[in-house]
PDB file of N, CA and C in Angstrom:
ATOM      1  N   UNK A   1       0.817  -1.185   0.000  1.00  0.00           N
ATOM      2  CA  UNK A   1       0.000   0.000   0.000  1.00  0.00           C
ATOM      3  C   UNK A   1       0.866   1.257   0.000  1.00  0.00           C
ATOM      4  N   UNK A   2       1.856   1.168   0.969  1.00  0.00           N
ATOM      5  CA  UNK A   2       2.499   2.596   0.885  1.00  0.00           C
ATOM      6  C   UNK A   2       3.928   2.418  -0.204  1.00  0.00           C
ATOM      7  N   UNK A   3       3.773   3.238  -0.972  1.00  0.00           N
ATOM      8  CA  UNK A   3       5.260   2.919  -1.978  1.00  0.00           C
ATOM      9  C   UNK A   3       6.354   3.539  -1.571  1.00  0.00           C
ATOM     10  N   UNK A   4       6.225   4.504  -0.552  1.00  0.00           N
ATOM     11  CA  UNK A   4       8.045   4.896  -0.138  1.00  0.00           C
ATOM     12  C   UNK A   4       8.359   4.955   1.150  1.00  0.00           C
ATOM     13  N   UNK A   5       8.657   4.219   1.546  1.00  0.00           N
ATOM     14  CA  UNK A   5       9.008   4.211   3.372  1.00  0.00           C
ATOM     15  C   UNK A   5      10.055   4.386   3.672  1.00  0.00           C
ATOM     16  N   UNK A   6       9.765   5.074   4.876  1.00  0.00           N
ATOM     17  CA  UNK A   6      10.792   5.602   5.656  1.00  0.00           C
ATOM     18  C   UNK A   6      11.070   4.982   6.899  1.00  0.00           C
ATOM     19  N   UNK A   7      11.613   5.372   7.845  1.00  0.00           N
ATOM     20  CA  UNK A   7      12.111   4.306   8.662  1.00  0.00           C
ATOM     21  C   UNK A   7      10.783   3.822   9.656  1.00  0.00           C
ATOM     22  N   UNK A   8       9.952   5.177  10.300  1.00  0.00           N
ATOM     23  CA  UNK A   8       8.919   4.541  11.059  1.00  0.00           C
ATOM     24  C   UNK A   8       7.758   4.084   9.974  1.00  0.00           C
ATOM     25  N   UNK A   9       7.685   4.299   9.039  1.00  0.00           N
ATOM     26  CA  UNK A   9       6.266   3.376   8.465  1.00  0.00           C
ATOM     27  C   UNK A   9       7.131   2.203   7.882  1.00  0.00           C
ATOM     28  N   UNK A  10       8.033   1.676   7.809  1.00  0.00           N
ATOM     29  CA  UNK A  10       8.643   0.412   7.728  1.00  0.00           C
ATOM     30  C   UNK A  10       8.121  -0.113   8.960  1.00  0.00           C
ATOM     31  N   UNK A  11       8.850   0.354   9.933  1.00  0.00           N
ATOM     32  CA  UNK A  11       8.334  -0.307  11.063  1.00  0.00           C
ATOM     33  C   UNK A  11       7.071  -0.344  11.289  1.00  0.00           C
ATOM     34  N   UNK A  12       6.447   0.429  11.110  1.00  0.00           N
ATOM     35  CA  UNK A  12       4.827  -0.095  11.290  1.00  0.00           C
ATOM     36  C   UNK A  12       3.904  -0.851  10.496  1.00  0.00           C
ATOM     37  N   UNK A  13       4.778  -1.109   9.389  1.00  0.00           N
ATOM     38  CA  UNK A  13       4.367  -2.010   8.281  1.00  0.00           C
ATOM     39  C   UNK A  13       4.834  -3.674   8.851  1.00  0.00           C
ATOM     40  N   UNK A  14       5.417  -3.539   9.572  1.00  0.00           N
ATOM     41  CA  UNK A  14       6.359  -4.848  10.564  1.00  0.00           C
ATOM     42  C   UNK A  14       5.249  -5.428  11.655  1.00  0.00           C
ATOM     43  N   UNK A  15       5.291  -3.964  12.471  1.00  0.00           N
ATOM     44  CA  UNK A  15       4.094  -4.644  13.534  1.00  0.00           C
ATOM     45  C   UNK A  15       2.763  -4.610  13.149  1.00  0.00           C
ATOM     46  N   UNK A  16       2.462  -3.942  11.804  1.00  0.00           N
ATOM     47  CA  UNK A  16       1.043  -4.258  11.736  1.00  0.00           C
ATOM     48  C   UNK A  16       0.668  -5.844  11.111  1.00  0.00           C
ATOM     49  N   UNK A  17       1.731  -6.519  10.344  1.00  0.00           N
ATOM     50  CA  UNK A  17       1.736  -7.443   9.254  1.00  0.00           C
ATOM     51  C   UNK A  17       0.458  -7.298   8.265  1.00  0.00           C
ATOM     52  N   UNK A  18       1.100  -8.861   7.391  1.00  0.00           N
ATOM     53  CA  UNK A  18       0.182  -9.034   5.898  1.00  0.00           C
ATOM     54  C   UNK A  18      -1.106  -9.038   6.772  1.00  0.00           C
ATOM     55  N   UNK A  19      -1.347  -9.225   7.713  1.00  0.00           N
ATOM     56  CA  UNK A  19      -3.217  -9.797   7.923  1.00  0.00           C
ATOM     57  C   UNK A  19      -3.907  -8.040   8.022  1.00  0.00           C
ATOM     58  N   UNK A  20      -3.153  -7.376   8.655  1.00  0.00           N
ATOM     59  CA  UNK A  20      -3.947  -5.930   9.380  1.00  0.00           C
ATOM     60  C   UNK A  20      -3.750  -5.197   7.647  1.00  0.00           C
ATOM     61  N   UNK A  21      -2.749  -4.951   7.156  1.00  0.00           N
ATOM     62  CA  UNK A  21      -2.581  -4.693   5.883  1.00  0.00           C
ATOM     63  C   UNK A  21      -3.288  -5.040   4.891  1.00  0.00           C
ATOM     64  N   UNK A  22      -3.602  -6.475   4.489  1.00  0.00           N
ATOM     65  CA  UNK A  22      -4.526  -6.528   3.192  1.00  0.00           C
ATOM     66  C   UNK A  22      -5.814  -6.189   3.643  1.00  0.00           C
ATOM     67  N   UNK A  23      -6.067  -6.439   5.349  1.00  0.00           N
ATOM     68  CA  UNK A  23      -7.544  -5.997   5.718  1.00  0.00           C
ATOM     69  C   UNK A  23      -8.302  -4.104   4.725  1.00  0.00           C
ATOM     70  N   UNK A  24      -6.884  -3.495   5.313  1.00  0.00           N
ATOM     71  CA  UNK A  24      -7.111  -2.012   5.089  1.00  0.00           C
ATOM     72  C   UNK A  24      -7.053  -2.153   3.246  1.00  0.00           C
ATOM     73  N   UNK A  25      -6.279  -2.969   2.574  1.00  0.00           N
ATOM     74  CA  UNK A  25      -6.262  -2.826   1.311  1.00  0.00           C
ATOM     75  C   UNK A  25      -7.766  -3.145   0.690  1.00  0.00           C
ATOM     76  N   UNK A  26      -8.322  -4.056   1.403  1.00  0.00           N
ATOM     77  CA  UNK A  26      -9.798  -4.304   1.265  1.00  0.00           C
ATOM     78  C   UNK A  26     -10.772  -3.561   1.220  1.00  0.00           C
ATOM     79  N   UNK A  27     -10.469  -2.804   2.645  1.00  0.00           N
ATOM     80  CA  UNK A  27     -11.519  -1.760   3.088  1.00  0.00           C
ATOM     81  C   UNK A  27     -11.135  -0.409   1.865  1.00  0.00           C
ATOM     82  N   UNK A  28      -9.952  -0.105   1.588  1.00  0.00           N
ATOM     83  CA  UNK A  28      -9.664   0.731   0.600  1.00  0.00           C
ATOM     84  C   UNK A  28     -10.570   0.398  -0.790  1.00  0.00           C
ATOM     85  N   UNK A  29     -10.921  -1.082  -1.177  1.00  0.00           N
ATOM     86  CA  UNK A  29     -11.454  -1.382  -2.681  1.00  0.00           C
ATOM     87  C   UNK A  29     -12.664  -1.361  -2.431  1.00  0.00           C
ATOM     88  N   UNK A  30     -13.530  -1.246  -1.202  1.00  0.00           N
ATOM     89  CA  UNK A  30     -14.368  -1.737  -1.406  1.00  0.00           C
ATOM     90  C   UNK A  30     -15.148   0.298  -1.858  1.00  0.00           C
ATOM     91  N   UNK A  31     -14.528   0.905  -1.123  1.00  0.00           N
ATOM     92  CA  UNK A  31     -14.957   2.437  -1.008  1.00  0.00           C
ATOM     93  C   UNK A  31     -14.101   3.120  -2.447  1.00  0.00           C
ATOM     94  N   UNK A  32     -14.102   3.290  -3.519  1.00  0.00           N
ATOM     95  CA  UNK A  32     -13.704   3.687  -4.405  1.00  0.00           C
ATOM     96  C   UNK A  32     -13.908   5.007  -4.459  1.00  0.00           C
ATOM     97  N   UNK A  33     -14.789   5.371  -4.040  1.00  0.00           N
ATOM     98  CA  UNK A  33     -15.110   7.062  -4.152  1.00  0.00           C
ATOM     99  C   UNK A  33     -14.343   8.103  -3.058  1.00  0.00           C
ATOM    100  N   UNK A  34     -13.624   7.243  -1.983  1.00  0.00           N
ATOM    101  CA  UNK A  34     -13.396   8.021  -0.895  1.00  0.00           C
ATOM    102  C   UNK A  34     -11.857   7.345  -0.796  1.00  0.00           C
ATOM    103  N   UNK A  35     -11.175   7.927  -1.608  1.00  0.00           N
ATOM    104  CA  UNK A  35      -9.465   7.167  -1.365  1.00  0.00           C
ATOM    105  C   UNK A  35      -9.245   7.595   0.190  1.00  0.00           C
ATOM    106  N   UNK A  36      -8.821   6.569   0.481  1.00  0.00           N
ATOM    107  CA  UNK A  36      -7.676   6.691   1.866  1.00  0.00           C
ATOM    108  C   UNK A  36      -8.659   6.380   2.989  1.00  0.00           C
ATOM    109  N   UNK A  37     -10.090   5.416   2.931  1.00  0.00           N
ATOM    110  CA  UNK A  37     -11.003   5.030   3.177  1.00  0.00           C
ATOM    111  C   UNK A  37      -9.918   3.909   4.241  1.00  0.00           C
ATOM    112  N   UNK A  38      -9.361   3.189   3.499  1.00  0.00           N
ATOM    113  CA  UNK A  38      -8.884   1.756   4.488  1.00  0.00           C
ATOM    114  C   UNK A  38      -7.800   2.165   5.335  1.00  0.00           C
ATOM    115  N   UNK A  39      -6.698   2.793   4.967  1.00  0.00           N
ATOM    116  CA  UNK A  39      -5.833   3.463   6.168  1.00  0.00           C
ATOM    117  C   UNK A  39      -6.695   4.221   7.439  1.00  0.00           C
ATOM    118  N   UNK A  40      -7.124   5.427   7.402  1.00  0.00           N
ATOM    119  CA  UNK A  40      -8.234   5.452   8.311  1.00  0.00           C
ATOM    120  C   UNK A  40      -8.965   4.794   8.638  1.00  0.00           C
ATOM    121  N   UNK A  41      -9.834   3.696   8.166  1.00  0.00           N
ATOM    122  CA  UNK A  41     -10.388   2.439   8.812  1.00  0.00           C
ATOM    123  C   UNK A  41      -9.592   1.880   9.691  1.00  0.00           C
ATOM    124  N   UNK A  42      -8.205   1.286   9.110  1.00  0.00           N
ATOM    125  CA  UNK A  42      -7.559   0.694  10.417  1.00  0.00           C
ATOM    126  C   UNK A  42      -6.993   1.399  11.184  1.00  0.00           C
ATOM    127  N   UNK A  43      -6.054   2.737  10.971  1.00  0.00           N
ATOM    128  CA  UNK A  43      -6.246   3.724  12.289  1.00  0.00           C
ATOM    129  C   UNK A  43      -7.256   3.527  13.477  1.00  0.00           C
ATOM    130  N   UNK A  44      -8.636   3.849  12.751  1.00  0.00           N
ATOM    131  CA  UNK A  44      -9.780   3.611  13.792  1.00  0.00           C
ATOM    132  C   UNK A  44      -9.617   2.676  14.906  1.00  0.00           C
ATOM    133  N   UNK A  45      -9.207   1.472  14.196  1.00  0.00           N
ATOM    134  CA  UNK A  45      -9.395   0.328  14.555  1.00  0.00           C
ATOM    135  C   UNK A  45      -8.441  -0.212  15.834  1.00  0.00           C
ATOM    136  N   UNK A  46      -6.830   0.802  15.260  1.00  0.00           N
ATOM    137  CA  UNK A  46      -5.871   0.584  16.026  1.00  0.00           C
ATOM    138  C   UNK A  46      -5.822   1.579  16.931  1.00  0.00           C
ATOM    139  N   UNK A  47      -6.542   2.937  17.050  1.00  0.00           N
ATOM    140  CA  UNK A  47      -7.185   3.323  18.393  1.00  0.00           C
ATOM    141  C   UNK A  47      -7.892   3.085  19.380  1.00  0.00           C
ATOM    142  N   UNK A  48      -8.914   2.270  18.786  1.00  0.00           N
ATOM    143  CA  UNK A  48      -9.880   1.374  19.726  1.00  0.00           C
ATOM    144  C   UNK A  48      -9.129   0.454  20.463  1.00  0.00           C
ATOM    145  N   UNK A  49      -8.494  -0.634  19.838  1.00  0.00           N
ATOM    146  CA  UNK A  49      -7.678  -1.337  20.172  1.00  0.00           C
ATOM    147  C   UNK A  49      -7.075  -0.441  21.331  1.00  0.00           C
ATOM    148  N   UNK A  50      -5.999   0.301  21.547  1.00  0.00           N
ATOM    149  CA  UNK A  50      -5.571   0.541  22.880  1.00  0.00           C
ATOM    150  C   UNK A  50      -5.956   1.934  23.287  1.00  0.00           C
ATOM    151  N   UNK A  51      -7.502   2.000  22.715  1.00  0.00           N
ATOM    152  CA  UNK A  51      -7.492   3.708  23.964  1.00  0.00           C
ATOM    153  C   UNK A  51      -9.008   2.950  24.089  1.00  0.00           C
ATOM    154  N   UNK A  52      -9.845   3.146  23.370  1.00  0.00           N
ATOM    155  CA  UNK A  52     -11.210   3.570  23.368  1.00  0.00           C
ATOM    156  C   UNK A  52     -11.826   2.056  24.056  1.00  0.00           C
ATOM    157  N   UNK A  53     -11.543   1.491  23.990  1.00  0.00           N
ATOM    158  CA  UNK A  53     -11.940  -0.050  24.123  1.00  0.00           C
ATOM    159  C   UNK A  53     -11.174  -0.467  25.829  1.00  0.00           C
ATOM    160  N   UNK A  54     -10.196   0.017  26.025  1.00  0.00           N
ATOM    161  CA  UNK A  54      -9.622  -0.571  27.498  1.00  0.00           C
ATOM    162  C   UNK A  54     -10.604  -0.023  28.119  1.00  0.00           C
ATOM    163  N   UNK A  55     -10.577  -1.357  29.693  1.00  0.00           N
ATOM    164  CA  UNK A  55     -11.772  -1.080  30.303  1.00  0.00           C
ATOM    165  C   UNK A  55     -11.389   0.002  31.189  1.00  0.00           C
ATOM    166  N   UNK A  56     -10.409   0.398  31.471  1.00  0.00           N
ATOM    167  CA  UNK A  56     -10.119   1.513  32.789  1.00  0.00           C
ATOM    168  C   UNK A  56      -8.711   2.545  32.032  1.00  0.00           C
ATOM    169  N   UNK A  57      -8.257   3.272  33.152  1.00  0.00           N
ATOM    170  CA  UNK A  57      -7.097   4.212  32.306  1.00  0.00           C
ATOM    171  C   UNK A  57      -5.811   2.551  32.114  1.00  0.00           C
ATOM    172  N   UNK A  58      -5.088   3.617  31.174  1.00  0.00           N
ATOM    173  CA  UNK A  58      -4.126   2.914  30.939  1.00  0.00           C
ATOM    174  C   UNK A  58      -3.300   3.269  31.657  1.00  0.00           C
ATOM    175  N   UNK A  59      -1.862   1.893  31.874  1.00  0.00           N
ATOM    176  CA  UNK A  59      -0.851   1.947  33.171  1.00  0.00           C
ATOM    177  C   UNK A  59       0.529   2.822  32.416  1.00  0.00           C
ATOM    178  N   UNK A  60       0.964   3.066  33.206  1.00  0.00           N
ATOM    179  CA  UNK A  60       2.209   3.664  31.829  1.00  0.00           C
ATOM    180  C   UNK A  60       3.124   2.714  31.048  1.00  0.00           C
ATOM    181  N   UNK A  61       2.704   3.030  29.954  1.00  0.00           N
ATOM    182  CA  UNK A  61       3.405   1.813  28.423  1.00  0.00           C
ATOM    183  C   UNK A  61       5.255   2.539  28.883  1.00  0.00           C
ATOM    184  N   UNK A  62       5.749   1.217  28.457  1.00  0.00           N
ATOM    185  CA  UNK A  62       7.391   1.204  28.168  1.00  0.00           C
ATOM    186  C   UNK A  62       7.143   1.871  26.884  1.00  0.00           C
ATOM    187  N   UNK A  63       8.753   2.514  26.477  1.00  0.00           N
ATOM    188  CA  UNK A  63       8.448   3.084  25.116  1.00  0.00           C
ATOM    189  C   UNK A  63       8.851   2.350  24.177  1.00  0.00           C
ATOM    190  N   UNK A  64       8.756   0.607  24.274  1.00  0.00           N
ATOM    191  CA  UNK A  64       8.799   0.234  23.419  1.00  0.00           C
ATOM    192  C   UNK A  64       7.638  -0.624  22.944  1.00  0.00           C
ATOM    193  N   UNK A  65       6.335  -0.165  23.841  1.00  0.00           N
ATOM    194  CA  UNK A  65       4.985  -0.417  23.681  1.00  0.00           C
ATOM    195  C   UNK A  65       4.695   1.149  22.863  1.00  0.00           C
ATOM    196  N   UNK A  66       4.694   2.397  23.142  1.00  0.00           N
ATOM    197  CA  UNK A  66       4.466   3.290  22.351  1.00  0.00           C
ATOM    198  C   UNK A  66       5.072   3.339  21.232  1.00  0.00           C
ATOM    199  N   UNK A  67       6.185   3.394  21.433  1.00  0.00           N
ATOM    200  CA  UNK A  67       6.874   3.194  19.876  1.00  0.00           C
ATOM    201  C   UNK A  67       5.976   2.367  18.688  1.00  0.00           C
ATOM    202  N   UNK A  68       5.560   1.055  19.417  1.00  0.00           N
ATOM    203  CA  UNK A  68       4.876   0.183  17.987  1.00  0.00           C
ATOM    204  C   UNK A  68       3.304   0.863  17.890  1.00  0.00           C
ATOM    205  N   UNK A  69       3.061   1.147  18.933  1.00  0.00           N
ATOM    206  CA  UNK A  69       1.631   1.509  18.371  1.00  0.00           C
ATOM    207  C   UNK A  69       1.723   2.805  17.543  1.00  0.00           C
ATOM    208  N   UNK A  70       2.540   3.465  17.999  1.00  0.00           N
ATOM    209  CA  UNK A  70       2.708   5.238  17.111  1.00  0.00           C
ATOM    210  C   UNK A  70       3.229   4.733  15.654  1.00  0.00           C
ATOM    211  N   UNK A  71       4.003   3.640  15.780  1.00  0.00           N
ATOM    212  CA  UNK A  71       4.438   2.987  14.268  1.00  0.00           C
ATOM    213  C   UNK A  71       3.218   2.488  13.625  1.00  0.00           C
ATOM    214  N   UNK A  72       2.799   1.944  13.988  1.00  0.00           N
ATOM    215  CA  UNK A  72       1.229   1.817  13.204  1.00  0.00           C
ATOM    216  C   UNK A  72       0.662   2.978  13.234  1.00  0.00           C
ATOM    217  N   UNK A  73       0.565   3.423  13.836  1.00  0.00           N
ATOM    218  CA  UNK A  73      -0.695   5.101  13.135  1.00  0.00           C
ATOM    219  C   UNK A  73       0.023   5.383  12.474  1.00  0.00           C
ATOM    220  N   UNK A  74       1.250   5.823  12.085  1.00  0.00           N
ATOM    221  CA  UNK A  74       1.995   6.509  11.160  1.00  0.00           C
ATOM    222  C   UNK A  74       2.284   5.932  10.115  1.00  0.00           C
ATOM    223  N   UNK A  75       2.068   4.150   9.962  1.00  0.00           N
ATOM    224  CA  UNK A  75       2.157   3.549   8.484  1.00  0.00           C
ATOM    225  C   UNK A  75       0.744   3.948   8.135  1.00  0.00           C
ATOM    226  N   UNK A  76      -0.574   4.260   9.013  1.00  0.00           N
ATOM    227  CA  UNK A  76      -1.810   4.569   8.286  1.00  0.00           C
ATOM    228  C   UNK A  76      -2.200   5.991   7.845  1.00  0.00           C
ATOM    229  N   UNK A  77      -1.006   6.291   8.630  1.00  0.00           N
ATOM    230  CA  UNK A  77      -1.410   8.346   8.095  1.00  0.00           C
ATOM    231  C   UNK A  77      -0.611   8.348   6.671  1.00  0.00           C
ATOM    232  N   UNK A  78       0.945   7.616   6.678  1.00  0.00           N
ATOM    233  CA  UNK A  78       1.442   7.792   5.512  1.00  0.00           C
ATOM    234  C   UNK A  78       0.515   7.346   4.394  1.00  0.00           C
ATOM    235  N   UNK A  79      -0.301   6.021   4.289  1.00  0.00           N
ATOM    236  CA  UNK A  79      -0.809   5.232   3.669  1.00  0.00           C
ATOM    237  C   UNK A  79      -1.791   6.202   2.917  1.00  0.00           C
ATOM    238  N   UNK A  80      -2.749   6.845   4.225  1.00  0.00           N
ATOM    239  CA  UNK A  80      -3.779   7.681   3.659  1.00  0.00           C
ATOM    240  C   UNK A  80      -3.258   9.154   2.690  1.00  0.00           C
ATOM    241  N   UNK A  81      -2.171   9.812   3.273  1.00  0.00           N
ATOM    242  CA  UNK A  81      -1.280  10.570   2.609  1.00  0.00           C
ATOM    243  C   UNK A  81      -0.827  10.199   0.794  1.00  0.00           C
ATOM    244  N   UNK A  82      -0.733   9.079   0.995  1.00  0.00           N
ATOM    245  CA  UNK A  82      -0.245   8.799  -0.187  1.00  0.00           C
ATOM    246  C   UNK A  82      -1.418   8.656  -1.180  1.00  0.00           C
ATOM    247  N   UNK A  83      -2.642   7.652  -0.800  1.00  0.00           N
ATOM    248  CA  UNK A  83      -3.828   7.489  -1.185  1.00  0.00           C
ATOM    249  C   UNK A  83      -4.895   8.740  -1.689  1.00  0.00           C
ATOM    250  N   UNK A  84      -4.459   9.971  -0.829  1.00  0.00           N
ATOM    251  CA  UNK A  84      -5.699  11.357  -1.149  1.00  0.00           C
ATOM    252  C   UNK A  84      -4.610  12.062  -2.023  1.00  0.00           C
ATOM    253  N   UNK A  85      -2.938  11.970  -1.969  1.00  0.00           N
ATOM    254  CA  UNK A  85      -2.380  12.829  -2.481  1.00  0.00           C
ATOM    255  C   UNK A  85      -0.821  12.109  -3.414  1.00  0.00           C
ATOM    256  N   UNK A  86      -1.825  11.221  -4.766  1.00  0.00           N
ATOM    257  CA  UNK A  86      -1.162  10.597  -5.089  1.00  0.00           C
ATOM    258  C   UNK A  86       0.362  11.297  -5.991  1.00  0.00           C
ATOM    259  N   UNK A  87       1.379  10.680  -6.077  1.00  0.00           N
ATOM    260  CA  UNK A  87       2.004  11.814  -7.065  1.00  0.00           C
ATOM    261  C   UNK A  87       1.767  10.913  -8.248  1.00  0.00           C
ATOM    262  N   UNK A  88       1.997  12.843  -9.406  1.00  0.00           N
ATOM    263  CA  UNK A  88       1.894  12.177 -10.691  1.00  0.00           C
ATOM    264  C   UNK A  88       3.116  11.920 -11.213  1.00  0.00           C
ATOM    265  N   UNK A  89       3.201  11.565 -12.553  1.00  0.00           N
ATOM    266  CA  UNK A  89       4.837  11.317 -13.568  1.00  0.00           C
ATOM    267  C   UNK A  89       5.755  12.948 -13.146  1.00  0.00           C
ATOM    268  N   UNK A  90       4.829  13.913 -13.267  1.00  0.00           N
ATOM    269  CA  UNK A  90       5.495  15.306 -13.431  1.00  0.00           C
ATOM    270  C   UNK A  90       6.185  15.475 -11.990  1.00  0.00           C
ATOM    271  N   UNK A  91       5.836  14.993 -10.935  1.00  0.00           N
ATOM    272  CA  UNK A  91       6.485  14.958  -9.281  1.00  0.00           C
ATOM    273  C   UNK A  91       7.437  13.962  -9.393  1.00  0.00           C
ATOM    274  N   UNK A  92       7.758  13.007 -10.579  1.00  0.00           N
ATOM    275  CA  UNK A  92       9.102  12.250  -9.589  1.00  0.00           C
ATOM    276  C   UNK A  92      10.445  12.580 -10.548  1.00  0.00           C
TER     277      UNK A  92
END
């Protein structure tokens, strides 16, 4: 999905793997009218996952629990970035 990575959306392309990835590539085909539909879908998804959904506050994460989760939002912001603001032939 994302064609140029940099060091943290590599990594978040790592901890999200092929399963969370083709999910969002899915959710991206199925919405054709609204690019960048499946990166924000799984954003959503990977907020819920550790904010919106825990049953009480959270304890304080090591930063190598923040690190992976901020690596995933940031392979889905790049993703959507790339998706609403594709480049053309004349940009590379």
């Amino acid at each position: 999905m994302i064609k140029s990575h940099d060091r943290w959306s590599k990594l978040g392309e790592e901890y999200l793997g092929e399963h969370n990835i083709s999910w969002a590539e899915k959710m991206e085909s199925f919405n054709t009218q609204s690019p960048g539909s499946g990166p924000l879908t799984l954003m959503k998804a990977i907020m819920n996952d550790y904010w919106a959904d825990v049953a009480g506050p959270t304890k304080d994460w090591p930063a190598e629990h923040v690190d992976m989760v901020m690596a995933k939002l940031y392979w889905c912001w790049v993703a959507w970035l790339e998706a609403t603001h594709p480049e053309s032939d004349d940009d590379e």
